[in-house]
C-alpha atoms as a PDB file:
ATOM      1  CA  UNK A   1       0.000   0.000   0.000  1.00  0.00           C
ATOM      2  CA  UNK A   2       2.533   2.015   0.777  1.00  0.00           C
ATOM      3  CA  UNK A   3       4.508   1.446  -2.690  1.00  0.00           C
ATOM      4  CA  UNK A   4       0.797   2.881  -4.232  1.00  0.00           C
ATOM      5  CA  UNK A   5       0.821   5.953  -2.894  1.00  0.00           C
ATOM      6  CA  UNK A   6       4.471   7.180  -3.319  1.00  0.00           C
ATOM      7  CA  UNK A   7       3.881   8.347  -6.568  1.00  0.00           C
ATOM      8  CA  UNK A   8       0.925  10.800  -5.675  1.00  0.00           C
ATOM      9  CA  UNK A   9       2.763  12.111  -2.421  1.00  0.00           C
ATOM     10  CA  UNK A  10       5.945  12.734  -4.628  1.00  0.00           C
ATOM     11  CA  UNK A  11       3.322  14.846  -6.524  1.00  0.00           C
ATOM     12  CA  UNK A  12       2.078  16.167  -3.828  1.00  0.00           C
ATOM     13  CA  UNK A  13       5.053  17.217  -2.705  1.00  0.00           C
ATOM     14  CA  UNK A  14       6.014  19.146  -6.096  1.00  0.00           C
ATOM     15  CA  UNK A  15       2.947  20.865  -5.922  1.00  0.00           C
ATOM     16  CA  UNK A  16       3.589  22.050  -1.821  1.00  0.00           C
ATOM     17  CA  UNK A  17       6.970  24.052  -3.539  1.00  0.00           C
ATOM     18  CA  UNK A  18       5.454  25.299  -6.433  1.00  0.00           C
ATOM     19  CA  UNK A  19       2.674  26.621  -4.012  1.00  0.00           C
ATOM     20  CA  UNK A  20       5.341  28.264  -1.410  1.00  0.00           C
ATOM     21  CA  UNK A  21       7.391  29.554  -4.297  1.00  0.00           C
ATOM     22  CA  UNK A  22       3.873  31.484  -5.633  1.00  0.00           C
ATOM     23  CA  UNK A  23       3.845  32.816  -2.356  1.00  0.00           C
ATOM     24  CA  UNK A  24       7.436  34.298  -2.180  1.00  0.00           C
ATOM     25  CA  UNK A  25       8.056  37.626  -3.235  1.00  0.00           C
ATOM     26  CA  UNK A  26       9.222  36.213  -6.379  1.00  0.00           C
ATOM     27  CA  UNK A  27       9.191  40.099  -8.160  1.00  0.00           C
ATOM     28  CA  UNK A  28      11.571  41.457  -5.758  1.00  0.00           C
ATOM     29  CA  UNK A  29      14.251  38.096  -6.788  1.00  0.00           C
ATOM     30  CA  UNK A  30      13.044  39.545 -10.108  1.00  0.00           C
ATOM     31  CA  UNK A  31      11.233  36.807 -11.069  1.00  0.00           C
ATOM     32  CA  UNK A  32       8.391  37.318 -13.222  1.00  0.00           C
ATOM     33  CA  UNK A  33       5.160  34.779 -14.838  1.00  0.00           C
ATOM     34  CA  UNK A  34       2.478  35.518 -17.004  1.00  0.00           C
ATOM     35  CA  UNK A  35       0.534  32.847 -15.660  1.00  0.00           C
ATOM     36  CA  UNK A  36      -0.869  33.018 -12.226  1.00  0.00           C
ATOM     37  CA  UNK A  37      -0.020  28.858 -11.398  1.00  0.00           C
ATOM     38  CA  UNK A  38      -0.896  29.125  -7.559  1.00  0.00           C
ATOM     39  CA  UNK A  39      -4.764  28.577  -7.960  1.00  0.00           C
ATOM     40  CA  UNK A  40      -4.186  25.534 -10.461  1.00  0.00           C
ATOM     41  CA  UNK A  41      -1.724  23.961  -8.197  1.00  0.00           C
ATOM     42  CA  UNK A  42      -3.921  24.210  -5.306  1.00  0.00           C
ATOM     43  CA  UNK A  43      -6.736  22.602  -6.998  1.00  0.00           C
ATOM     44  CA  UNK A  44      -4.238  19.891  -8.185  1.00  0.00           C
ATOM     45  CA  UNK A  45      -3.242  19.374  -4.833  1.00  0.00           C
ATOM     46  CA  UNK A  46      -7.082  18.751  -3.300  1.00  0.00           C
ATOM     47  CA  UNK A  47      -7.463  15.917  -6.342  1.00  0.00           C
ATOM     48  CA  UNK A  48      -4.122  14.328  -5.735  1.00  0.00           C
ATOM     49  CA  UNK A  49      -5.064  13.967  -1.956  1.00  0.00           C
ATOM     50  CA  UNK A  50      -8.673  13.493  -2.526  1.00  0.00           C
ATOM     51  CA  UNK A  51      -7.241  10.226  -5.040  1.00  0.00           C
ATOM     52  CA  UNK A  52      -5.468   9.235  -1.714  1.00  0.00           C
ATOM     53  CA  UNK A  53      -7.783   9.640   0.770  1.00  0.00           C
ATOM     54  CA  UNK A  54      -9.987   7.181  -1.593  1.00  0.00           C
ATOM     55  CA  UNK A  55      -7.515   4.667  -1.833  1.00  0.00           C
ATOM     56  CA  UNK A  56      -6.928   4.238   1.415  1.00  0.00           C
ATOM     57  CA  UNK A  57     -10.151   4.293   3.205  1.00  0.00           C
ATOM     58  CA  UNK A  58     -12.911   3.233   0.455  1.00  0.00           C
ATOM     59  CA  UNK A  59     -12.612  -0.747   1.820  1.00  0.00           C
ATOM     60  CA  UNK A  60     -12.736   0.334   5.463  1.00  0.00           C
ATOM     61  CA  UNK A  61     -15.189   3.171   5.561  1.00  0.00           C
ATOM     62  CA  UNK A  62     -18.155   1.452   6.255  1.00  0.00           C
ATOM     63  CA  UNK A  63     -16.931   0.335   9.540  1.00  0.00           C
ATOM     64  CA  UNK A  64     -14.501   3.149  10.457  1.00  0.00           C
ATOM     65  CA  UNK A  65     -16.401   6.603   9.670  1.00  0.00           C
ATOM     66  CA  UNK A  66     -15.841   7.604  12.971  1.00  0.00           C
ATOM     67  CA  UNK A  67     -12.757   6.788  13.016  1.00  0.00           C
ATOM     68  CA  UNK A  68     -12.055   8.331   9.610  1.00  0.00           C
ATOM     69  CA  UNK A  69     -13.442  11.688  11.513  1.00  0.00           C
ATOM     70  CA  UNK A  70     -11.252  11.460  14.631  1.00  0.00           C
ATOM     71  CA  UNK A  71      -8.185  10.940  12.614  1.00  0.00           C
ATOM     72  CA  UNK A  72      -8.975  13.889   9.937  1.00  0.00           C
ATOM     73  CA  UNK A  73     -10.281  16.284  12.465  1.00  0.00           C
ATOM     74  CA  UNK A  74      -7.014  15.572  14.788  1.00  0.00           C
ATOM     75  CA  UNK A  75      -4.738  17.041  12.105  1.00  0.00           C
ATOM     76  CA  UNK A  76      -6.544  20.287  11.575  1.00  0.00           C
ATOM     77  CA  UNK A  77      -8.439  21.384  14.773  1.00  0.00           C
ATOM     78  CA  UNK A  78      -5.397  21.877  17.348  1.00  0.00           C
ATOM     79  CA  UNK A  79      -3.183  24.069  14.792  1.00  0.00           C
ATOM     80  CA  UNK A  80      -6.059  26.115  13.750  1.00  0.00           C
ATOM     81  CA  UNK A  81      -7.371  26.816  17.702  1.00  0.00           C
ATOM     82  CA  UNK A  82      -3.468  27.153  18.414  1.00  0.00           C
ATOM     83  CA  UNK A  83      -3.203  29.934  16.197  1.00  0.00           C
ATOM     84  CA  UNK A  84      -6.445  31.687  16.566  1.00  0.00           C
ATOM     85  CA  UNK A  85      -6.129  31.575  20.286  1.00  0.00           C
ATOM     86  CA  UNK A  86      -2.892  33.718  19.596  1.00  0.00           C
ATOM     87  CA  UNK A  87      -4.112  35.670  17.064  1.00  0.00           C
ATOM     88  CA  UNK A  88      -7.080  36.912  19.452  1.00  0.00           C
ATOM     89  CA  UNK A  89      -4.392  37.750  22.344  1.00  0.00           C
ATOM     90  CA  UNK A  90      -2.174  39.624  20.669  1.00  0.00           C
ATOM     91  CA  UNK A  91      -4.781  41.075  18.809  1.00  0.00           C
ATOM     92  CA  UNK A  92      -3.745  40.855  15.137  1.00  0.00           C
ATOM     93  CA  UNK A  93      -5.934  41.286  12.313  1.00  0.00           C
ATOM     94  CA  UNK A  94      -9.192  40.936  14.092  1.00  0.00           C
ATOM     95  CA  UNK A  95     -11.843  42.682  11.718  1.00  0.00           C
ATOM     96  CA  UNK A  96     -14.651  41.328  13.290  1.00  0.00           C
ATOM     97  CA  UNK A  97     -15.501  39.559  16.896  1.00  0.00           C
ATOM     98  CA  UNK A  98     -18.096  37.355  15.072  1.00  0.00           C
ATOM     99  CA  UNK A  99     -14.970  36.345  12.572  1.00  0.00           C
ATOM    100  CA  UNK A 100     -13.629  34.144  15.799  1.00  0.00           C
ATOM    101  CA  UNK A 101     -16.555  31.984  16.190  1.00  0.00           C
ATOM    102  CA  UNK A 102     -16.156  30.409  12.738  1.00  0.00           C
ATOM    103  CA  UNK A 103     -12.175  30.407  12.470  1.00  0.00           C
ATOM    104  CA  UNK A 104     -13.059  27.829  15.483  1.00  0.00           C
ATOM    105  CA  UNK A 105     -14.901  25.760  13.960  1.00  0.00           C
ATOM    106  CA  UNK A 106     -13.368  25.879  10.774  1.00  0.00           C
ATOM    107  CA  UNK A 107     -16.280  27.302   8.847  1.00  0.00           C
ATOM    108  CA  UNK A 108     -15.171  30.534   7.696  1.00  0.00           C
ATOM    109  CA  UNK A 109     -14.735  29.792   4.219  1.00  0.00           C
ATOM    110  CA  UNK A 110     -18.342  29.328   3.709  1.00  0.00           C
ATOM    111  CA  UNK A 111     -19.166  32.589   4.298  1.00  0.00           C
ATOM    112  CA  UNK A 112     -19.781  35.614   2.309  1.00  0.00           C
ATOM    113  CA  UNK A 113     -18.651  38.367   4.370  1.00  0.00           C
ATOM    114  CA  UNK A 114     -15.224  39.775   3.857  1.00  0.00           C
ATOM    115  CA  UNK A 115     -14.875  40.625   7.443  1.00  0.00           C
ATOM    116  CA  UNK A 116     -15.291  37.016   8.290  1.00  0.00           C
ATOM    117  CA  UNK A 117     -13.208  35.490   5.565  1.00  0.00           C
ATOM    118  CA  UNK A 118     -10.369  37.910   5.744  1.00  0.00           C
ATOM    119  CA  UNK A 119      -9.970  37.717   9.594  1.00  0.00           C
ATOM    120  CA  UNK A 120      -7.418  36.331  12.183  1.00  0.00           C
ATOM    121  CA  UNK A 121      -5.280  33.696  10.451  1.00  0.00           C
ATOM    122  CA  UNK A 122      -6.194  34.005   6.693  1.00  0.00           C
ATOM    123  CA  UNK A 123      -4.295  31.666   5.188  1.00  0.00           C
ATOM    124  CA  UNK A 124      -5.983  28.928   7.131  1.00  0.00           C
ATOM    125  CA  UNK A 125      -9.142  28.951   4.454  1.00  0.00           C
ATOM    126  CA  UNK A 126      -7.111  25.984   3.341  1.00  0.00           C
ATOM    127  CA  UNK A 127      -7.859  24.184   6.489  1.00  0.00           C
ATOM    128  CA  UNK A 128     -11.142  24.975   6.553  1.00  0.00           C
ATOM    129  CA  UNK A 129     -11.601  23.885   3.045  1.00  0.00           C
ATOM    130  CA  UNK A 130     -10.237  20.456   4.080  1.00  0.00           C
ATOM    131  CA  UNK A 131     -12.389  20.467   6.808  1.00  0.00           C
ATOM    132  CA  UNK A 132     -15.768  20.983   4.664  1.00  0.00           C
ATOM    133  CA  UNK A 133     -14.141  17.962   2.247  1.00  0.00           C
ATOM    134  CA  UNK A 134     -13.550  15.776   5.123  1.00  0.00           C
ATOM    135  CA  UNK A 135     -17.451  15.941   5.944  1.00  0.00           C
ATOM    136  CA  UNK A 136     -18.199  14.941   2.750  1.00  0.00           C
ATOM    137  CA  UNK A 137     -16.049  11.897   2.211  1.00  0.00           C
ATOM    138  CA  UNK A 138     -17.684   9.408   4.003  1.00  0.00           C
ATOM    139  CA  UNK A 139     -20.579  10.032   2.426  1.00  0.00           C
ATOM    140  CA  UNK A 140     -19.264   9.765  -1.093  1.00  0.00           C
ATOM    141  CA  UNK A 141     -17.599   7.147  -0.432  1.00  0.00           C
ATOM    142  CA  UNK A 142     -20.431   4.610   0.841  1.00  0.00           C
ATOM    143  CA  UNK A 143     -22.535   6.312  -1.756  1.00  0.00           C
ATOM    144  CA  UNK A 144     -19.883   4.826  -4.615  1.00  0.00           C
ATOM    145  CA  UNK A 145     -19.800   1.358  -3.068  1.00  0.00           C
ATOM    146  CA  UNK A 146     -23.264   0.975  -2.818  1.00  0.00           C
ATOM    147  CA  UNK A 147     -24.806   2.913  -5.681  1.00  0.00           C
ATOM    148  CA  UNK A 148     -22.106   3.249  -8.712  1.00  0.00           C
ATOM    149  CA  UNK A 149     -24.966   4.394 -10.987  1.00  0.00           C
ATOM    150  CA  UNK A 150     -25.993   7.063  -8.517  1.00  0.00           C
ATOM    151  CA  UNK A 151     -22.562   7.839  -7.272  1.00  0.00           C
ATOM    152  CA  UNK A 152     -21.613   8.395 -11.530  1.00  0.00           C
ATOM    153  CA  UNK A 153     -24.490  11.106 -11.783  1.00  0.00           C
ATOM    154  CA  UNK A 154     -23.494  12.679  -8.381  1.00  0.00           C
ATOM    155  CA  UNK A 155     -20.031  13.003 -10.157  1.00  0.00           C
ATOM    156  CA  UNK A 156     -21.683  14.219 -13.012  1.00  0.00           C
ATOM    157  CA  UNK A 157     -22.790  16.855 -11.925  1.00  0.00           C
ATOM    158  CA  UNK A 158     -20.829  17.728  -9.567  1.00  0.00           C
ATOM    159  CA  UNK A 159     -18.554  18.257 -12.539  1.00  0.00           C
ATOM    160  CA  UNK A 160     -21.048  20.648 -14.542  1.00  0.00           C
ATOM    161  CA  UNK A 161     -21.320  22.464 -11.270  1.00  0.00           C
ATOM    162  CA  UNK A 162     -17.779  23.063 -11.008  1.00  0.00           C
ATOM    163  CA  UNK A 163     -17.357  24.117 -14.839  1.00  0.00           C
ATOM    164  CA  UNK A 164     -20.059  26.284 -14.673  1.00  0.00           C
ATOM    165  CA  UNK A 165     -18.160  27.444 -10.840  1.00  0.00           C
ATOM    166  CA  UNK A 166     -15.189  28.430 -13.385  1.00  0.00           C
ATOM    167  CA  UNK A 167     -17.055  30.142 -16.063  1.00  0.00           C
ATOM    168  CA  UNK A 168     -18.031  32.160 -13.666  1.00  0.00           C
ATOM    169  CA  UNK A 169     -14.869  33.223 -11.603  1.00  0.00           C
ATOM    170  CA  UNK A 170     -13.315  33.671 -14.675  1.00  0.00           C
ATOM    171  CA  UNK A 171     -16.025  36.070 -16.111  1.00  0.00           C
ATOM    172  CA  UNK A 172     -15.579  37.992 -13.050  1.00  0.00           C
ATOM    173  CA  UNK A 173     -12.191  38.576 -13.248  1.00  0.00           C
ATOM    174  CA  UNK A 174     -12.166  39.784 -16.225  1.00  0.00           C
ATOM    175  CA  UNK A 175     -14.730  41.812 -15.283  1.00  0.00           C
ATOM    176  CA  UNK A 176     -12.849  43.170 -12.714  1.00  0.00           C
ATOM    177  CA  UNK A 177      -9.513  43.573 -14.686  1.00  0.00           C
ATOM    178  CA  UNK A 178     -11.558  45.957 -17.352  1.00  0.00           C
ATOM    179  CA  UNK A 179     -12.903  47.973 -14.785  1.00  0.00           C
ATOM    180  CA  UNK A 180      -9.728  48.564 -12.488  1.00  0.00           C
ATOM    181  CA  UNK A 181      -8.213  50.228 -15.766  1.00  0.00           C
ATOM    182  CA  UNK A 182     -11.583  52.456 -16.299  1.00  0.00           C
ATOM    183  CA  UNK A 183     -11.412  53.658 -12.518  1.00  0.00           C
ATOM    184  CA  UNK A 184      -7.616  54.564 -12.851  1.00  0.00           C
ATOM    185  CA  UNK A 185      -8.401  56.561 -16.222  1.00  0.00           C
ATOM    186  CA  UNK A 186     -11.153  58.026 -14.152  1.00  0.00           C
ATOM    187  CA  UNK A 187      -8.754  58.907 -11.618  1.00  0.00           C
ATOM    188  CA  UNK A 188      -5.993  60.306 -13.412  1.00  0.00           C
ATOM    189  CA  UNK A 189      -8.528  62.670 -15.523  1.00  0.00           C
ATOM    190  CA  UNK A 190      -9.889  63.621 -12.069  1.00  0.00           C
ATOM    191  CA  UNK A 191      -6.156  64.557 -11.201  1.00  0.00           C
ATOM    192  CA  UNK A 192      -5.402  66.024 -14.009  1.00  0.00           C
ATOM    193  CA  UNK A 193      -8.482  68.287 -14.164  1.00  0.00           C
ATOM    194  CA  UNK A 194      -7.318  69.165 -10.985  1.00  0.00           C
ATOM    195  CA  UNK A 195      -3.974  70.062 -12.260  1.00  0.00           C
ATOM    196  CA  UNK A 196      -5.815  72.118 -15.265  1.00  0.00           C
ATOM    197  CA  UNK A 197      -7.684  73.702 -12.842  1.00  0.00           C
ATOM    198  CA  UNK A 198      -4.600  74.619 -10.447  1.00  0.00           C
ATOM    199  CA  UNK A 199      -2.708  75.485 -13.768  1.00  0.00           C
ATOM    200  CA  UNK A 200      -5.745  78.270 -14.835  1.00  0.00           C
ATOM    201  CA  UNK A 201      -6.144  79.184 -11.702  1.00  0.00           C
ATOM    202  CA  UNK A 202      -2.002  80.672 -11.519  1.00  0.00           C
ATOM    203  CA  UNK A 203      -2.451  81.514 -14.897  1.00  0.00           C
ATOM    204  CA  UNK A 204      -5.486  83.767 -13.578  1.00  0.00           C
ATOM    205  CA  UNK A 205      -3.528  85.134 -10.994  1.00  0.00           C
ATOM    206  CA  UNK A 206      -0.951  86.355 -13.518  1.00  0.00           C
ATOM    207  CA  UNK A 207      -3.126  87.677 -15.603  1.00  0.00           C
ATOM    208  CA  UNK A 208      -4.029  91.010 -13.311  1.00  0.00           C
ATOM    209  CA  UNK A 209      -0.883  91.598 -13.126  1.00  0.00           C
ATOM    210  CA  UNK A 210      -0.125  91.612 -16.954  1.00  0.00           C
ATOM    211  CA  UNK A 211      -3.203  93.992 -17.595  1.00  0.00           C
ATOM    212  CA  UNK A 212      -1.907  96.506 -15.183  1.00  0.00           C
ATOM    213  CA  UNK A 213       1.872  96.610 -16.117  1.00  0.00           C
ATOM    214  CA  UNK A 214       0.084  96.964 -19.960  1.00  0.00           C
ATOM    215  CA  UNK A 215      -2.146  99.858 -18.724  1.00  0.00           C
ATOM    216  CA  UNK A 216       0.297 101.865 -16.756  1.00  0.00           C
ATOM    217  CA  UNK A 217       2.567 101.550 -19.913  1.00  0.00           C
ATOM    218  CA  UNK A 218       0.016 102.470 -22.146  1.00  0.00           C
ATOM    219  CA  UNK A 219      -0.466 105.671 -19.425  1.00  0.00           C
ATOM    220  CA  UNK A 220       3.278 106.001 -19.077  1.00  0.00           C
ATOM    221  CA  UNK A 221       3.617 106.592 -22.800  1.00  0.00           C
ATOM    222  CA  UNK A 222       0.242 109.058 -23.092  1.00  0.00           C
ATOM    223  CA  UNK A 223       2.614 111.189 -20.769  1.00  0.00           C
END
């Protein structure tokens, strides 16, 4: 069993750099990509361990759910209450009180509200992402052993869900990438206006002055 798996953890292990190297500040080595890899190779990551997690447990799930649970939940829970715990002491990037609540429990990522998401220990949507997952494998798992034919239009769509999950994220990023550009041309005509506006505004000021050297010339010369 142990000779199965060392191929997927090797990969598994590839993808854990590539992730941490996405994560350095890769510009200031001068380091540049067109590509942004870091969201792939986290979703490559969930499969490959998802594939493992299947292997091992689908012949022993039936009689060790709970089990499955205890051992799952054991490897998540204590960092993420470790770190929260310190996060709320020292009091570092607590947006929101009701934020600590579901960084607990490990429920944060299914919420909507920045203020939630975006609190305490941020980078730990990952755990809670494996913790929603976790939930679910049991039940997919007795669901493929005892109904394939249900358990192949589960995956079905599941699948169109997901595609349809990318069409949109992708529409609205590109959404957002044509209007970012639209707000900072709005911007800069809003601060250059402003520097028209200073500009007329000296020129303005000047322009007194002008009129009276050109009158008391014009009076000089009647003289």
């Amino acid at each position: 069993m142990e000779q199965k798996f060392r191929p997927t953890d090797s990969l598994r292990g590839i993808c854990a750099l590539l992730i941490v190297l996405h994560h350095y500040p890769h510009q200031e080595m001068g380091i540049t990509y067109t590509y942004d890899f870091g969201n792939t190779i986290v979703l490559f990551f969930f499969v490959l361990s998802g594939y493992g997690i299947s292997l091992a447990w689908k012949n022993k799930i039936e009689r060790l759910s709970k089990q499955f649970y205890i051992k799952r939940f054991a490897k998540i829970f204590p960092i993420q209450w470790l770190t929260v715990t310190l996060f709320v002491l020292f009091g570092i990037n607590i947006e929101s009180l009701w934020a600590i609540p579901f960084h607990l429990t490990l429920t944060q990522s299914a919420m909507i509200q920045w203020e939630i998401n975006f609190s305490l220990n941020v980078p730990s949507w990952f755990l809670s992402s494996l913790f929603f997952c976790y939930l679910c494998t049991p039940f997919l798992l007795k669901l493929a052993a005892r109904h394939t034919k249900r358990f192949v239009c589960f995956q079905i769509c599941a699948i169109i869900c997901f595609v349809l999950f990318v069409c949109v994220a992708i529409s609205a990023r590109r959404h957002n990438a044509c209007e970012q550009p639209s707000e900072a041309r709005r911007l800069a005509s809003r601060k250059g206006g402003m520097n028209n506006g200073k500009e007329a505004g000296k020129r303005r000021g000047q322009h007194p002055q002008a009129e009276r050297r050109t009158l008391g010339g014009a009076l000089h010369g009647g003289r």
